[in-house]
C-alpha atoms as a PDB file:
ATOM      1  CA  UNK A   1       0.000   0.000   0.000  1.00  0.00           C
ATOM      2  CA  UNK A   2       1.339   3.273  -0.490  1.00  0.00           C
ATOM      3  CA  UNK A   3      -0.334   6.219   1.494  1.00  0.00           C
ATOM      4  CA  UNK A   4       0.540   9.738   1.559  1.00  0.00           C
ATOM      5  CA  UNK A   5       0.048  11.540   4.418  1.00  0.00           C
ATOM      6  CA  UNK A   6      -1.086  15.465   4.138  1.00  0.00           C
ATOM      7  CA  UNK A   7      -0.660  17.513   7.688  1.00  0.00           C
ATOM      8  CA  UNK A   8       0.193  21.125   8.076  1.00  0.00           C
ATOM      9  CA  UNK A   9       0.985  20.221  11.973  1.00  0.00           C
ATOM     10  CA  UNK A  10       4.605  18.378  11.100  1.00  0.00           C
ATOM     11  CA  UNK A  11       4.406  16.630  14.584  1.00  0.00           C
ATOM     12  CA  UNK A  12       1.029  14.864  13.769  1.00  0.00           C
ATOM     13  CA  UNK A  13       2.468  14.068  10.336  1.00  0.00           C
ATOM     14  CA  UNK A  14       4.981  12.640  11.724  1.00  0.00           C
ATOM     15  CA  UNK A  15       3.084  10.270  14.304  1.00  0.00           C
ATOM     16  CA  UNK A  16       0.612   9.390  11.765  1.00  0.00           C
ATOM     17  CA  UNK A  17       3.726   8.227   9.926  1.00  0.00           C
ATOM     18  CA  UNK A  18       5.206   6.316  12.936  1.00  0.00           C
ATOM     19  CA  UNK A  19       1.522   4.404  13.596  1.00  0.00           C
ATOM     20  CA  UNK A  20       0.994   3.664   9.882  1.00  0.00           C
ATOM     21  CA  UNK A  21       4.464   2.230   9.312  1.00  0.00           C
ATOM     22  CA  UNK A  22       4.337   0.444  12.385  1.00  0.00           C
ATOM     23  CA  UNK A  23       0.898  -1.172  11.695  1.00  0.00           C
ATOM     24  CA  UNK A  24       1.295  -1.490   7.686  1.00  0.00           C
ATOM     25  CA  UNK A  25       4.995  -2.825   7.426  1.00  0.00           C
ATOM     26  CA  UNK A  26       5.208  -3.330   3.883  1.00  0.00           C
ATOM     27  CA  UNK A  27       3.520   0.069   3.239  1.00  0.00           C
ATOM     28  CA  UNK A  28       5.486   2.851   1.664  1.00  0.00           C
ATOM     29  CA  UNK A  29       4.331   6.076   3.298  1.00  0.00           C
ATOM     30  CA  UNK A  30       5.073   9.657   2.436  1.00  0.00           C
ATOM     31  CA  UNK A  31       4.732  12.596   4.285  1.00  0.00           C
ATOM     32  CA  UNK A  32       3.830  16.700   2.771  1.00  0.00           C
ATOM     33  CA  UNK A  33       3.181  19.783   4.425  1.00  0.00           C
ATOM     34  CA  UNK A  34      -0.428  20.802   2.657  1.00  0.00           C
ATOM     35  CA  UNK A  35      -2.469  20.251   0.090  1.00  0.00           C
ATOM     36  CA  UNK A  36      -0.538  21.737  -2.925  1.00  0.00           C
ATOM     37  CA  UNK A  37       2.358  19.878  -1.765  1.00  0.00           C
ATOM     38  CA  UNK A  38      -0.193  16.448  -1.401  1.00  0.00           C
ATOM     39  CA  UNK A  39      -1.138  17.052  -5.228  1.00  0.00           C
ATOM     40  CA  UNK A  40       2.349  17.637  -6.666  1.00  0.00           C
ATOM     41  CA  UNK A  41       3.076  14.658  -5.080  1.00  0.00           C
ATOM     42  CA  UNK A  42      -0.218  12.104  -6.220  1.00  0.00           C
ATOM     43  CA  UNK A  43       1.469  13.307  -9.730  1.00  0.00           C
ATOM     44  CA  UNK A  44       4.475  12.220  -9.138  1.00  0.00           C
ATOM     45  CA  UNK A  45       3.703   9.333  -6.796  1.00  0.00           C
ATOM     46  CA  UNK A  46      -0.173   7.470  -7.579  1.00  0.00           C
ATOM     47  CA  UNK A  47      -0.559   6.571  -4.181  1.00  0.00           C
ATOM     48  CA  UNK A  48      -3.270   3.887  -3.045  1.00  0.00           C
ATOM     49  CA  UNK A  49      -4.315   5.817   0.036  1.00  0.00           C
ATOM     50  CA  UNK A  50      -4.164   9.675   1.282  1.00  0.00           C
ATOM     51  CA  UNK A  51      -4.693  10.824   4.603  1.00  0.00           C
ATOM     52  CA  UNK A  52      -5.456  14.293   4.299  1.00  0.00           C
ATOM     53  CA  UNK A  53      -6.093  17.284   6.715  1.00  0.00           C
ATOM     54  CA  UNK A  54      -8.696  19.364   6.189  1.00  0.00           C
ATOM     55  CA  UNK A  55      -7.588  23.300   7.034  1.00  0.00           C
ATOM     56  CA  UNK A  56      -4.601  23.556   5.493  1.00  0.00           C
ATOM     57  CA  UNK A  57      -2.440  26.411   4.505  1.00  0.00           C
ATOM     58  CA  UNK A  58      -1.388  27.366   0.666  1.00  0.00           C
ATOM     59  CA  UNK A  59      -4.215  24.730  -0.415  1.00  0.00           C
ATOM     60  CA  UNK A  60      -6.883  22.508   1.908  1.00  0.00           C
ATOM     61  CA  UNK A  61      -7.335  19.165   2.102  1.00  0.00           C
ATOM     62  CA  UNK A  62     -10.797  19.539   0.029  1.00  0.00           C
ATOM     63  CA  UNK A  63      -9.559  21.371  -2.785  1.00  0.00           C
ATOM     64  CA  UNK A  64      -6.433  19.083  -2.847  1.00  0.00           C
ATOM     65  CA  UNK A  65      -9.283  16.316  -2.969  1.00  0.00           C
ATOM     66  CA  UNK A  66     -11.192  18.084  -6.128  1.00  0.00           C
ATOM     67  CA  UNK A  67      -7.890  18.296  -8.036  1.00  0.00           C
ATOM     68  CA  UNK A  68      -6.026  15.109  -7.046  1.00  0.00           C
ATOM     69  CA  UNK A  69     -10.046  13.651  -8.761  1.00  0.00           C
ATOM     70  CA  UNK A  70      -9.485  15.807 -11.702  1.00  0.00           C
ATOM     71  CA  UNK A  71      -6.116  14.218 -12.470  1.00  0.00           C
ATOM     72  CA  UNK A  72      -7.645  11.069 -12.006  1.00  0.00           C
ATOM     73  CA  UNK A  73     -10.164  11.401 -14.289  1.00  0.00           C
ATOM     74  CA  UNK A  74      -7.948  12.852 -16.426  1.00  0.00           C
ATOM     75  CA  UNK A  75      -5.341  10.562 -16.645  1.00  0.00           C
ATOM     76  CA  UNK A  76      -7.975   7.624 -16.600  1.00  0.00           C
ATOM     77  CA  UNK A  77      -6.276   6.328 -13.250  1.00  0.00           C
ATOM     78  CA  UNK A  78      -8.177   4.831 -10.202  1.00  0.00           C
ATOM     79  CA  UNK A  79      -8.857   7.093  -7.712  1.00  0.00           C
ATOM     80  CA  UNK A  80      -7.272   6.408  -4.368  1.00  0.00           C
ATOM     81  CA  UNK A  81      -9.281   6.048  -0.711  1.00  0.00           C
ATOM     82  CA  UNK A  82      -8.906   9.447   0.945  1.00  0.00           C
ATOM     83  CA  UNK A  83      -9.360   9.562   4.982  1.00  0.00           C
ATOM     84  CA  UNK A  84      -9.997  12.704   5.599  1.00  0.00           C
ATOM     85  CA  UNK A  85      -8.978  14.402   9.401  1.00  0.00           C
ATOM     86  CA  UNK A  86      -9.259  17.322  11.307  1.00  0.00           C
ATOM     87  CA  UNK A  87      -9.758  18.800  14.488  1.00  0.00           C
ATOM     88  CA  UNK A  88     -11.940  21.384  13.275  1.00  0.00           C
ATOM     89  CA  UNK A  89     -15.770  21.180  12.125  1.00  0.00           C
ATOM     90  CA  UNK A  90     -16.582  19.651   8.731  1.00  0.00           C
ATOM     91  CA  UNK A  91     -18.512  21.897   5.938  1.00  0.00           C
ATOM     92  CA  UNK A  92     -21.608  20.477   4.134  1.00  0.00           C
ATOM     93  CA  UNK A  93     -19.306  19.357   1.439  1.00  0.00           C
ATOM     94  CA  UNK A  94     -17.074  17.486   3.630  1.00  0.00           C
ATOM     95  CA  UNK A  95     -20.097  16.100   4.663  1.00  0.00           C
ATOM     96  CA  UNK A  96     -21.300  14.943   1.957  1.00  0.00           C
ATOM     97  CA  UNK A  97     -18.274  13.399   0.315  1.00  0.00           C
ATOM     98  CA  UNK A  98     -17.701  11.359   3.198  1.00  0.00           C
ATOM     99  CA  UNK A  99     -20.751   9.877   2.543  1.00  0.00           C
ATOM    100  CA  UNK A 100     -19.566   7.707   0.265  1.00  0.00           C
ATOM    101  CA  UNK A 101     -17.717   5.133   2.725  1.00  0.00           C
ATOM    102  CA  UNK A 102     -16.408   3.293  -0.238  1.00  0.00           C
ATOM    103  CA  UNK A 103     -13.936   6.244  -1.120  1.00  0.00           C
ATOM    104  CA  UNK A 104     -13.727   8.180   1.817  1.00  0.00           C
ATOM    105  CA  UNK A 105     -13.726   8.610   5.476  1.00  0.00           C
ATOM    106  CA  UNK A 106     -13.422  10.933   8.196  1.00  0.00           C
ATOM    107  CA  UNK A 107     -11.594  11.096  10.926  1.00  0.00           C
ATOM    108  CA  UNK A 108     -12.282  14.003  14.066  1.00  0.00           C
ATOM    109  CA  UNK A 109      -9.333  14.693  15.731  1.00  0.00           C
ATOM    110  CA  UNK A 110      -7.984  14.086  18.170  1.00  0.00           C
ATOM    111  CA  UNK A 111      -7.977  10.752  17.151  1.00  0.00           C
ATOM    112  CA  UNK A 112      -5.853   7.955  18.484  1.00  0.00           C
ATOM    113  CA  UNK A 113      -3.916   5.464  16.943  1.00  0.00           C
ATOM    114  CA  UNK A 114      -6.278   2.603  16.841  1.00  0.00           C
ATOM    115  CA  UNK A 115      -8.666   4.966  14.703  1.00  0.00           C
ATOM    116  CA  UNK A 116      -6.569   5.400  12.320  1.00  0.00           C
ATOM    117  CA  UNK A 117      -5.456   1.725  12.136  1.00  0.00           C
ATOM    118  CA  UNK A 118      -9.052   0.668  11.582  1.00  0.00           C
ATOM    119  CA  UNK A 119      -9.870   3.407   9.042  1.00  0.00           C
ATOM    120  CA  UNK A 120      -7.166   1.876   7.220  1.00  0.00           C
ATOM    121  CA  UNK A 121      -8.169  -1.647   8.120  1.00  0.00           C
ATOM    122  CA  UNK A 122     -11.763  -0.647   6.565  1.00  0.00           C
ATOM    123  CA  UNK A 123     -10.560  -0.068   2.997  1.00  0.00           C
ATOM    124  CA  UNK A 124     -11.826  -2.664   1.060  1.00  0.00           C
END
């Protein structure tokens, strides 16, 4: 599995990292600062799974979202599961993209490790 991890907060990046890699040992797992950074690298990188924070700076994890699906449909390439996470309330579009719980989930924060482990767990 290959995940990238999106988290303006470099310390939660970080321990997201640490968990992930700990629970997913053959996973490849990269780590960027927001979401412009998070779409640069899907370009670069087609990864199976992003874990994306919401509020952002430069770009959000939303918007990152919308363009990461553009590429995708673009490029005729499968879109990959996005777990979305924040600590801060969720808009109506947030909402209602997490809807679908075959693409994407959401994560409040603070969240602990076993969370994330089953979010990741739930991908099917």
């Amino acid at each position: 599995m290959k995940i990238l991890i999106a988290d303006d907060e470099t310390v939660i990046g970080s321990v997201f990292k640490m968990v992930l890699s700990c629970a997913f040992k053959d996973s490849s797992i990269d780590v960027v600062v927001n979401g412009a950074e998070a779409v640069d690298a899907f370009r670069n990188g087609n990864y199976d799974v992003l874990l994306m924070d919401i509020h952002m700076p430069v770009k959000d994890g939303y918007q990152a979202c919308l363009e990461i699906q553009e590429i995708c449909r673009q490029e005729n390439l499968k879109m990959p599961f996005v777990i979305f996470c924040t600590g801060y309330g969720t808009s109506k579009e947030i909402q209602e993209i997490t809807a679908d719980k075959t693409h994407f989930a959401l994560l409040l924060k603070p969240v602990t490790c076993e969370k994330i482990i089953d979010a990741f767990k739930a991908i099917k």
